[in-house]
C-alpha atoms as a PDB file:
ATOM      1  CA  UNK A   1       1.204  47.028  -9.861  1.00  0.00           C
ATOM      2  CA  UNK A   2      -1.365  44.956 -11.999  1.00  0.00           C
ATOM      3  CA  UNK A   3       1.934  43.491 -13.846  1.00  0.00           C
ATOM      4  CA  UNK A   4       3.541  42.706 -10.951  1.00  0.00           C
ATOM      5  CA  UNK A   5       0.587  40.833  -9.432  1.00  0.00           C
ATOM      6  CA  UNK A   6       0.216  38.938 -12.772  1.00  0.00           C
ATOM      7  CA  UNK A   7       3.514  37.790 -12.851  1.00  0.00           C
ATOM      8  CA  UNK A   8       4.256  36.704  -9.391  1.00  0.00           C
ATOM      9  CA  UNK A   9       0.711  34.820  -9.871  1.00  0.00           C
ATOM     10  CA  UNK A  10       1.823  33.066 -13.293  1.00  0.00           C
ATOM     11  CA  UNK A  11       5.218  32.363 -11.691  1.00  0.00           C
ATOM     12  CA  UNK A  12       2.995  30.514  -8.685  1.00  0.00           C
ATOM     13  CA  UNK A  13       0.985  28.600 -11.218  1.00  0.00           C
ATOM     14  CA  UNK A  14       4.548  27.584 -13.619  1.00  0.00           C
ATOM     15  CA  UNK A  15       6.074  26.445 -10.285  1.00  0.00           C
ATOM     16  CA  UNK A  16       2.774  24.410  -8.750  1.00  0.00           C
ATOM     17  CA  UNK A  17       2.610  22.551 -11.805  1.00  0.00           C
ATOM     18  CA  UNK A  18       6.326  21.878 -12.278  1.00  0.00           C
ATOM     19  CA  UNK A  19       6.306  20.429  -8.429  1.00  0.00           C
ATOM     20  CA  UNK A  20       3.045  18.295  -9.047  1.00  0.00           C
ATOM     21  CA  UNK A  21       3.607  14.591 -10.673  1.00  0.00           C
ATOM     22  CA  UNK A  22       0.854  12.284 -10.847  1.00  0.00           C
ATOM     23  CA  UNK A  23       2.885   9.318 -11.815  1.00  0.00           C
ATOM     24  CA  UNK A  24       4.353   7.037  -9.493  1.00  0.00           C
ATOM     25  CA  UNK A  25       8.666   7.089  -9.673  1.00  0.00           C
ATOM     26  CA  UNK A  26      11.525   6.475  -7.314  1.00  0.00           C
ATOM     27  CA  UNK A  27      13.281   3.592  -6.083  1.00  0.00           C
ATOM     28  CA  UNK A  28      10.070   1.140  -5.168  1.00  0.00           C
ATOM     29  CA  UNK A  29       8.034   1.609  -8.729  1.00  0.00           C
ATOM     30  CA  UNK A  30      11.441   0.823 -10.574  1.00  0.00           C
ATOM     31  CA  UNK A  31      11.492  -2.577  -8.592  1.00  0.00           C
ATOM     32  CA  UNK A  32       7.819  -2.903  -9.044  1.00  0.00           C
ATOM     33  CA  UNK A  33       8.651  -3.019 -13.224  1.00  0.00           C
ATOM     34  CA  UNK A  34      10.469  -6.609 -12.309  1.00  0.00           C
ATOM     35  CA  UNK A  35       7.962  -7.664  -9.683  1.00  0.00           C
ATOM     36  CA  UNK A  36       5.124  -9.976 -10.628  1.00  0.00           C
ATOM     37  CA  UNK A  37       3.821  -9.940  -7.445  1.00  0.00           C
ATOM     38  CA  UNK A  38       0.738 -13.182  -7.198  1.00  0.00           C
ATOM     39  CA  UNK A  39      -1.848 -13.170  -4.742  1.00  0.00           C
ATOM     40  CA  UNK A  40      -2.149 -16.822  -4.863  1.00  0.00           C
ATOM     41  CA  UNK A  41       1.695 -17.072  -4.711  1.00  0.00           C
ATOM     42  CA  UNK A  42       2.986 -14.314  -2.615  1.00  0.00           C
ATOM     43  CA  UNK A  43       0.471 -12.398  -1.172  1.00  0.00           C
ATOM     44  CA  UNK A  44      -1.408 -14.503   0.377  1.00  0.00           C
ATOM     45  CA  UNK A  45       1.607 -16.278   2.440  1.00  0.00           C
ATOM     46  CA  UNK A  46       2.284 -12.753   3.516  1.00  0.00           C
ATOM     47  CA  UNK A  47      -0.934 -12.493   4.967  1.00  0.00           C
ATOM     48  CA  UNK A  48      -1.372 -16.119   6.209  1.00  0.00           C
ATOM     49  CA  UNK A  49       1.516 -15.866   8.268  1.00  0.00           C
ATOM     50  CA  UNK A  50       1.178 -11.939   9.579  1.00  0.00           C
ATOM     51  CA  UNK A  51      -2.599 -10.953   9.935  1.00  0.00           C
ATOM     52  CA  UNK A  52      -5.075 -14.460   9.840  1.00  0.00           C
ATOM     53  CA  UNK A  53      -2.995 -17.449  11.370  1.00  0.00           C
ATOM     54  CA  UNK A  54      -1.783 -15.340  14.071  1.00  0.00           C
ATOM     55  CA  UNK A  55      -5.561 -15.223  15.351  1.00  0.00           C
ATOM     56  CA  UNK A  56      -5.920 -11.629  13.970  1.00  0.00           C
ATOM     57  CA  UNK A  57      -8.355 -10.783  10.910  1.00  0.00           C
ATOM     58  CA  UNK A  58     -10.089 -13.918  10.539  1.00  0.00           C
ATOM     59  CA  UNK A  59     -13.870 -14.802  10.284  1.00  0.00           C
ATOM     60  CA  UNK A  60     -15.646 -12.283  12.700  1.00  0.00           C
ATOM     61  CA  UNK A  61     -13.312 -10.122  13.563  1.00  0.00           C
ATOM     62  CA  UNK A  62     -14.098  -6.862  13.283  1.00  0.00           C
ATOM     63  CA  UNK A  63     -10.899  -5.152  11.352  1.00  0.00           C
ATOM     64  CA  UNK A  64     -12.216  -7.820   8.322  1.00  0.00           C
ATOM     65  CA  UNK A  65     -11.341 -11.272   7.665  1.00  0.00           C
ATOM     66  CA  UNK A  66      -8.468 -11.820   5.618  1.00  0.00           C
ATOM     67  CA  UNK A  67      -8.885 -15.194   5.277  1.00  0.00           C
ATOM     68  CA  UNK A  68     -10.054 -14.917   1.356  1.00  0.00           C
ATOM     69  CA  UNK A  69      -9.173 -12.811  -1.452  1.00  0.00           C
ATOM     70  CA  UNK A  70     -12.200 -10.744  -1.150  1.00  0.00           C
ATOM     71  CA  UNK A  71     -11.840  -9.527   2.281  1.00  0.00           C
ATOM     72  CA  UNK A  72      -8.230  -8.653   1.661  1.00  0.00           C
ATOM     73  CA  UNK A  73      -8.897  -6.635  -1.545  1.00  0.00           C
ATOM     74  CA  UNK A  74     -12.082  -4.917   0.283  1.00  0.00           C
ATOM     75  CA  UNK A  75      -9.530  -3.292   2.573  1.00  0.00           C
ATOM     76  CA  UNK A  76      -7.089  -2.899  -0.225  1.00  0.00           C
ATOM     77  CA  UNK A  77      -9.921  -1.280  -2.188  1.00  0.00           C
ATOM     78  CA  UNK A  78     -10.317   1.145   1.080  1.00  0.00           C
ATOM     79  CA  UNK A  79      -7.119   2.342   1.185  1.00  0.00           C
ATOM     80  CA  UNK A  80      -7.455   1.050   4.768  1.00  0.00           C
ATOM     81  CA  UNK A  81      -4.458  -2.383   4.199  1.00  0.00           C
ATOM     82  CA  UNK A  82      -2.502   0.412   2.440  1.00  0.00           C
ATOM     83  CA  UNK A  83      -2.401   2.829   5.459  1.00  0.00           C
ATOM     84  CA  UNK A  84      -2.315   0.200   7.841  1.00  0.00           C
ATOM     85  CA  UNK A  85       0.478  -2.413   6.843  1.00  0.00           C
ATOM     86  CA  UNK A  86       2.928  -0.158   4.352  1.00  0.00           C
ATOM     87  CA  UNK A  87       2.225   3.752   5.141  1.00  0.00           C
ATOM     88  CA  UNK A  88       2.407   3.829   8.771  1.00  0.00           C
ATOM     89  CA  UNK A  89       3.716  -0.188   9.235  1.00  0.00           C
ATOM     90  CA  UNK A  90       2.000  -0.520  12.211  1.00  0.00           C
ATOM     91  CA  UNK A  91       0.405  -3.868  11.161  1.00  0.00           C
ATOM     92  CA  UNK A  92       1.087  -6.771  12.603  1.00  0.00           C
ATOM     93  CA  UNK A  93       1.116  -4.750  16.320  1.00  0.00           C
ATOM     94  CA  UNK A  94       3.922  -6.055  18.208  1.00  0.00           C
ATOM     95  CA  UNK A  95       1.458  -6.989  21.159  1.00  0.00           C
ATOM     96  CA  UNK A  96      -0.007 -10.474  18.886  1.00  0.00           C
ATOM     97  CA  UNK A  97       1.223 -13.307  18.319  1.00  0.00           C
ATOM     98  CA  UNK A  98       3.579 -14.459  15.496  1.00  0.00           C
ATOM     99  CA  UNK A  99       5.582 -11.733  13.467  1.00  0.00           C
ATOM    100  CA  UNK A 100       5.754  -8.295  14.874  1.00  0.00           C
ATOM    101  CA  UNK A 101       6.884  -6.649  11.594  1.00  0.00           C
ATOM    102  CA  UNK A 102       6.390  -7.037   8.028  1.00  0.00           C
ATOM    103  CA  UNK A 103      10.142  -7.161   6.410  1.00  0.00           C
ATOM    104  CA  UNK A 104      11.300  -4.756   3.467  1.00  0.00           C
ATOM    105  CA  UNK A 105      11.016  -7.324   1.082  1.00  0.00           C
ATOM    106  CA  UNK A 106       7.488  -8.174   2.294  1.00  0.00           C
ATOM    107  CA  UNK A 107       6.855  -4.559   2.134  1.00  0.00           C
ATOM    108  CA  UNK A 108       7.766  -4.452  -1.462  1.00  0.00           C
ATOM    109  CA  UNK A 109       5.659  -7.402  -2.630  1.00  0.00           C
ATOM    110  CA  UNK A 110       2.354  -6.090  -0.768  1.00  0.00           C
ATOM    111  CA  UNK A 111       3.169  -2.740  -2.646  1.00  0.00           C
ATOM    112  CA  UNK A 112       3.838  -4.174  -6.001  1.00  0.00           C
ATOM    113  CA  UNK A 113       0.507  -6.231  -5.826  1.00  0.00           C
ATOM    114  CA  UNK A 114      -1.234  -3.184  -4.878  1.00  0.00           C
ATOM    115  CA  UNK A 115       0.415  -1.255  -7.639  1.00  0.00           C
ATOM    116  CA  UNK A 116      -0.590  -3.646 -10.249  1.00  0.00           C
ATOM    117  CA  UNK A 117      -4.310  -3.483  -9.523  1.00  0.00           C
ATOM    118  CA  UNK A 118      -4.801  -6.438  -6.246  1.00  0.00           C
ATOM    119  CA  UNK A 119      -5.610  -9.000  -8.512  1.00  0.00           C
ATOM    120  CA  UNK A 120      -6.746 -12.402  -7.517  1.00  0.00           C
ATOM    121  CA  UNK A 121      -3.788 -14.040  -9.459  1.00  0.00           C
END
């Protein structure tokens, strides 16, 4: 019985760690390896045009002010723009002004950026 109970544990344990990877893969990272994505450049048009000039997340408002780098990246840093704008894609709500979706290949630049660090580039 004390076999048996060691070897269905050690079979647990072989397939836990077989099933857990650490390193990002799949169709978006590949595409990340040939995207250079700039804040400067292409991040910050993204944001321009979907959160801040639409009247949303600018100076005093209270989901941050993405006006700048630094109040971008202090989300970013969060997790919080993450969540929000690529995991669940409910930013920009449909009930504001300007675009009511972020589009796949805005999607993929926001998630490059992110995956390279958020740099002020």
């Amino acid at each position: 019985m004390y076999r048996i109970s060691l070897l269905i544990l050690l079979a647990f344990f072989i397939v836990l760690l077989s099933c857990s990877d650490n390193e990002p893969d799949g169709p978006m990272m590949d595409e990340c390896a040939s995207t250079n994505a700039s804040f400067e450049n292409d991040v910050a048009p993204i944001i321009n045009a979907s959160c801040a000039l639409s009247g949303c997340h600018v100076s005093g408002f209270a989901s941050g002010d993405f006006t700048s780098y630094s109040g971008v990246k202090d989300r970013v840093d969060s997790g919080r723009f993450e969540a929000r704008a690529i995991v669940a894609m409910d930013m920009p709500p449909s009930n504001t002004p300007g675009p009511m979706s972020l589009s796949v290949d805005q999607l993929k630049v926001l998630t490059c950026w992110i995956a390279a660090g958020a740099k002020n580039n």
